[in-house]
N, C-alpha and C. Protein backbone atom coordinates (compact mmCIF):
# COMPACT_ATOMS: atom_id res chain seq x y z
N UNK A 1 96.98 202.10 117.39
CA UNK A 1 95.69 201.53 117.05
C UNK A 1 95.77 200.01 117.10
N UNK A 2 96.97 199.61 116.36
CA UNK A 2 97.43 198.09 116.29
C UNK A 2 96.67 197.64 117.71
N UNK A 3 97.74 198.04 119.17
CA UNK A 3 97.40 197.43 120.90
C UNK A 3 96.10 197.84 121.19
N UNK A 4 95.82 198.55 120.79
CA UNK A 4 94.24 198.95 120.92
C UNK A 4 93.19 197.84 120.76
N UNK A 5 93.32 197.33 119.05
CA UNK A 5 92.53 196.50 118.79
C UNK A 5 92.99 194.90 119.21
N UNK A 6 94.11 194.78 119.66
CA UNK A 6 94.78 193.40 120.54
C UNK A 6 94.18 193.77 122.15
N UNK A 7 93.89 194.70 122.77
CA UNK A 7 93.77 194.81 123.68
C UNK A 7 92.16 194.73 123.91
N UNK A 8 91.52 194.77 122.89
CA UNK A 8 89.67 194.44 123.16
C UNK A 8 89.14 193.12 122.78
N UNK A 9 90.55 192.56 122.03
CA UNK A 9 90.10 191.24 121.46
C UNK A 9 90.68 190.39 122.65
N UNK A 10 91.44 190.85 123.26
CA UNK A 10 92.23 190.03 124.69
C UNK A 10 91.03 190.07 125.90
N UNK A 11 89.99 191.07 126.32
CA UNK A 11 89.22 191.75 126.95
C UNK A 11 88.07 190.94 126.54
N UNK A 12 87.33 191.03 125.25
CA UNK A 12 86.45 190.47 125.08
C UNK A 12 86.74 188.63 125.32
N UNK A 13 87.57 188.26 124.55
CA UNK A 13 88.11 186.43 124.59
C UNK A 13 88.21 186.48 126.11
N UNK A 14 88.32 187.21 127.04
CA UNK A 14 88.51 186.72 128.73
C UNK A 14 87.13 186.41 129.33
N UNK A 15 86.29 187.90 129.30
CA UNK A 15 84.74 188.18 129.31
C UNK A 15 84.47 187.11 128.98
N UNK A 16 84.32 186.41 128.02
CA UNK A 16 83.61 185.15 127.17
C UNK A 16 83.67 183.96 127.81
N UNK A 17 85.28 184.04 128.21
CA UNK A 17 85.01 182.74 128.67
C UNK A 17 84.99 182.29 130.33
N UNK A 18 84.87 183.89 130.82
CA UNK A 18 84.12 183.55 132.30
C UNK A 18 82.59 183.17 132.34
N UNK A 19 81.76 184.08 131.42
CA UNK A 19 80.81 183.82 131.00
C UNK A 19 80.23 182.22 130.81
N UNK A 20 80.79 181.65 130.07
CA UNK A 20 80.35 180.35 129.29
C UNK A 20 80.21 179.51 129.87
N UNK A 21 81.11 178.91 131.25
CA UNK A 21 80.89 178.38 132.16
C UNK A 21 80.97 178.63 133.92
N UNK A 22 79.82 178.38 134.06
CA UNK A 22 78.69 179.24 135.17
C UNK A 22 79.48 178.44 136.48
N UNK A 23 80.43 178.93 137.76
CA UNK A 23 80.71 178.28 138.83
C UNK A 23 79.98 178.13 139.70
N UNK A 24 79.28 176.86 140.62
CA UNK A 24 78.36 176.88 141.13
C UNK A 24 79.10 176.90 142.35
N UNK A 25 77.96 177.67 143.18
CA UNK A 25 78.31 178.56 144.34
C UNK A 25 77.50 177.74 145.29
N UNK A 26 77.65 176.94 146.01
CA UNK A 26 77.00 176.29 147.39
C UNK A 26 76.77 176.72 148.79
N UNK A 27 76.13 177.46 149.47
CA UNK A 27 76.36 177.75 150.39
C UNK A 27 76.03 177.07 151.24
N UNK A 28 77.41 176.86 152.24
CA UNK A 28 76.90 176.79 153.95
C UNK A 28 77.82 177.14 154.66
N UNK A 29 76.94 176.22 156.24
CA UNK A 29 77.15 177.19 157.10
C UNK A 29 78.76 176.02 158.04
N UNK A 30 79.77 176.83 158.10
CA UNK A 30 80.46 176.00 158.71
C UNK A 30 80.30 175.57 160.04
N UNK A 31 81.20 174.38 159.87
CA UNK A 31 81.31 173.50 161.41
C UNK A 31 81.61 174.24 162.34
N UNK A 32 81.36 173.57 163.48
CA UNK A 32 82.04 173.84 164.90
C UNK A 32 83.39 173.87 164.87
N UNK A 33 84.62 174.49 165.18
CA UNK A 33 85.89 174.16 164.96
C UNK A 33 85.96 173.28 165.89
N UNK A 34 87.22 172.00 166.15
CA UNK A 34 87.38 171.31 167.01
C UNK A 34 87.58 171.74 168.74
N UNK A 35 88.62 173.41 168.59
CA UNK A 35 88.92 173.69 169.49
C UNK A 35 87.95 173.99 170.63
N UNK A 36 86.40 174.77 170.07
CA UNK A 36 85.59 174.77 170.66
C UNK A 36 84.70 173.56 171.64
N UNK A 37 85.07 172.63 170.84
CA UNK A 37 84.25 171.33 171.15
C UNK A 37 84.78 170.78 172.17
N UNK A 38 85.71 171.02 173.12
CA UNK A 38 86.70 170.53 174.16
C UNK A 38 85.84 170.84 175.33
N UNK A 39 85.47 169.67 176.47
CA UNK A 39 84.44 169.45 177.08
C UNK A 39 85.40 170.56 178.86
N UNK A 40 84.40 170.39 179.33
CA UNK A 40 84.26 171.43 180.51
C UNK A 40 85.55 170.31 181.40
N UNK A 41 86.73 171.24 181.91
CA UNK A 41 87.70 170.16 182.99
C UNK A 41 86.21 169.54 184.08
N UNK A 42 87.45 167.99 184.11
CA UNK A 42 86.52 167.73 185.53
C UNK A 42 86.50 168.89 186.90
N UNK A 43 85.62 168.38 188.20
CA UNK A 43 85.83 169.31 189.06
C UNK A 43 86.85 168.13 190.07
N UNK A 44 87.28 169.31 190.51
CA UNK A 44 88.01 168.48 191.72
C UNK A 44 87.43 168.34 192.78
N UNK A 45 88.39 166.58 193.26
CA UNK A 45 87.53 165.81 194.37
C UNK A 45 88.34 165.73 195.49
N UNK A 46 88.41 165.78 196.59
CA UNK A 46 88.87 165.78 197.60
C UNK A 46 89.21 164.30 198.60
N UNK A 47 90.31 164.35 198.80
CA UNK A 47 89.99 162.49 199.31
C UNK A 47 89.35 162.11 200.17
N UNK A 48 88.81 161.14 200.57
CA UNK A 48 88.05 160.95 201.96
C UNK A 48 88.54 161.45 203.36
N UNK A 49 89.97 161.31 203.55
CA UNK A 49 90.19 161.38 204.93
C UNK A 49 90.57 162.87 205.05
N UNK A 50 90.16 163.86 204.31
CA UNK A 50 90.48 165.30 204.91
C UNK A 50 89.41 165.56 205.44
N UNK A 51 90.40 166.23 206.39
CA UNK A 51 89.53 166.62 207.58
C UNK A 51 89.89 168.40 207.81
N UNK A 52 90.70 168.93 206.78
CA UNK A 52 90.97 170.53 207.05
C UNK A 52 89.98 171.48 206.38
N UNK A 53 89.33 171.87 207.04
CA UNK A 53 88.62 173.16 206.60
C UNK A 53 88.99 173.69 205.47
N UNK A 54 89.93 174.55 205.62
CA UNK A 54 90.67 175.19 204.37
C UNK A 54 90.74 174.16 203.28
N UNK A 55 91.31 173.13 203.10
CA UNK A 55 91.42 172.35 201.89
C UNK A 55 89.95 172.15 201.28
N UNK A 56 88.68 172.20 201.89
CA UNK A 56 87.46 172.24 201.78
C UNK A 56 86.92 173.25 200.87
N UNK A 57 87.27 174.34 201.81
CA UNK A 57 86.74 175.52 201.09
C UNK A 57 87.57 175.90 199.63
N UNK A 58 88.71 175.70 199.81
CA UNK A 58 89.70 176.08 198.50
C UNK A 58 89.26 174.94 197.53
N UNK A 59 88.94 174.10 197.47
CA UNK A 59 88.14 172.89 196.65
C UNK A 59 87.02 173.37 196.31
N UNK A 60 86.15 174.27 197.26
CA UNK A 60 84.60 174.23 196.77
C UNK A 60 84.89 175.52 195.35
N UNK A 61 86.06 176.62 196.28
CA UNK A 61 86.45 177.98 195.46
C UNK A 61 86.53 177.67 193.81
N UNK A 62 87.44 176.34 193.90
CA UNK A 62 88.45 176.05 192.61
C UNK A 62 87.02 175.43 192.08
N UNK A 63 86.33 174.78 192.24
CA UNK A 63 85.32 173.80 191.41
C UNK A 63 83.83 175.07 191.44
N UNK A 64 83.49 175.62 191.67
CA UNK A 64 82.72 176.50 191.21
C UNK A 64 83.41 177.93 190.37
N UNK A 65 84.53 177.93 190.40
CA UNK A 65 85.11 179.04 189.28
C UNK A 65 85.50 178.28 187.80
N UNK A 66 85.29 177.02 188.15
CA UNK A 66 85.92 175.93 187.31
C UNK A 66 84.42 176.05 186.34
N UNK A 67 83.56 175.95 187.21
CA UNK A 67 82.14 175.65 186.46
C UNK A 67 81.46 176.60 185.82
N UNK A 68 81.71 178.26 186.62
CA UNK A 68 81.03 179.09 186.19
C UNK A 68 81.91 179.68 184.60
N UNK A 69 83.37 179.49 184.62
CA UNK A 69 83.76 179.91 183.53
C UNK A 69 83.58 178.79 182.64
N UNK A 70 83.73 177.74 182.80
CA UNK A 70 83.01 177.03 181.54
C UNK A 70 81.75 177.14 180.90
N UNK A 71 81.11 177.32 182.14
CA UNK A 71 79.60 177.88 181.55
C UNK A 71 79.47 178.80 181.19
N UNK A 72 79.57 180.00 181.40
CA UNK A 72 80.12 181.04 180.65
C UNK A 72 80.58 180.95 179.03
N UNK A 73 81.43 180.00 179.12
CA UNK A 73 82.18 179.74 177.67
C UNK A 73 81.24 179.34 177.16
N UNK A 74 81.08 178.32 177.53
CA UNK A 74 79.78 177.27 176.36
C UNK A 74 78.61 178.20 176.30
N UNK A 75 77.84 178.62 176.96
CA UNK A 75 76.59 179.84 176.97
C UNK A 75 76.76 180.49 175.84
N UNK A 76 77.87 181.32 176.23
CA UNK A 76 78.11 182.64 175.17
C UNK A 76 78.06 181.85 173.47
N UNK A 77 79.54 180.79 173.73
CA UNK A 77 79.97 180.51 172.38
C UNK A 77 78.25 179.55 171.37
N UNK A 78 77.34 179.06 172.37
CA UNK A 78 75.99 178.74 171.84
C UNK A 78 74.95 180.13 171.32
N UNK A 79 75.17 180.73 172.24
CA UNK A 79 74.33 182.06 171.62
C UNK A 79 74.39 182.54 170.66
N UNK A 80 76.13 182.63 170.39
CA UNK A 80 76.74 183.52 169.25
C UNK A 80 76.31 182.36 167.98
N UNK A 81 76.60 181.61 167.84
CA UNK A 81 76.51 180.19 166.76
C UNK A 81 75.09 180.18 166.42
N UNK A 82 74.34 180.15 166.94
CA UNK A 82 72.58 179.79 167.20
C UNK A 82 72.31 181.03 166.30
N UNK A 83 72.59 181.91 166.86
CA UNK A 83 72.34 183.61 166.27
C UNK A 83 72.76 183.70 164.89
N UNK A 84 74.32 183.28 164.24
CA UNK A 84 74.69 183.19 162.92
C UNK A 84 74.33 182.39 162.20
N UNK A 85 73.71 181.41 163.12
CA UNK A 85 73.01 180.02 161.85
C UNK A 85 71.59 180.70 161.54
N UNK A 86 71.15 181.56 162.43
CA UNK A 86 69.92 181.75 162.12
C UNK A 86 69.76 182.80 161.07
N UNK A 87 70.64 183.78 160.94
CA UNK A 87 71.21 185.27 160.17
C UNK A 87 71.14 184.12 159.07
N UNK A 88 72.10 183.27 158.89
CA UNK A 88 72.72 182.47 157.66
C UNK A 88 71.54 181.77 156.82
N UNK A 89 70.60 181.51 157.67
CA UNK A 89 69.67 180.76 157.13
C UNK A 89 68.29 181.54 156.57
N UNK A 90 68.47 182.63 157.26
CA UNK A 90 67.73 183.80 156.57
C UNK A 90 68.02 184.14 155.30
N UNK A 91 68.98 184.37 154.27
CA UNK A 91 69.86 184.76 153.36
C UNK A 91 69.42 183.75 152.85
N UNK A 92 69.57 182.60 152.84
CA UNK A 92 69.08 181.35 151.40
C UNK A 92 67.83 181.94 151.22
């Protein structure tokens, strides 16, 4: 009986004093991480005096796969962000 009644007075004195002072809860919405924020590679330029076909075309290959997956990246990773700020801002 003794731990009994140590054990509601330990229970209640905890209760109490979560109670008494109230933690204020702020919400938002986090940043951009840095890693995301890393800008699209340049495209590659070709020097003036080529004159080979192939080096042409393998330049145009490399700088439009260059562009479409960045765009890609940035597209998606805006959609997704735009979409959770808007969820997030619903909830306040």
């Amino acid at each position: 009986m003794r731990y009994g009644q140590i054990f509601l007075i330990a229970t209640v004195l905890m209760l109490s004093g979560c109670a008494s002072k109230p933690v204020p809860v702020v919400m938002s919405f986090p940043d951009v991480p840095e890693d995301l924020k890393v800008a699209c590679p340049d495209l590659g330029v070709l020097p003036v005096d080529t004159d080979k076909l192939s080096d042409v075309i393998g330049n145009v290959a490399d700088n439009y796969t260059k562009y479409h997956e960045c765009r890609a990246r940035v597209d998606n990773w805006n959609d997704w962000y735009n979409t959770q700020k808007q969820i997030f801002d619903r909830v306040k």
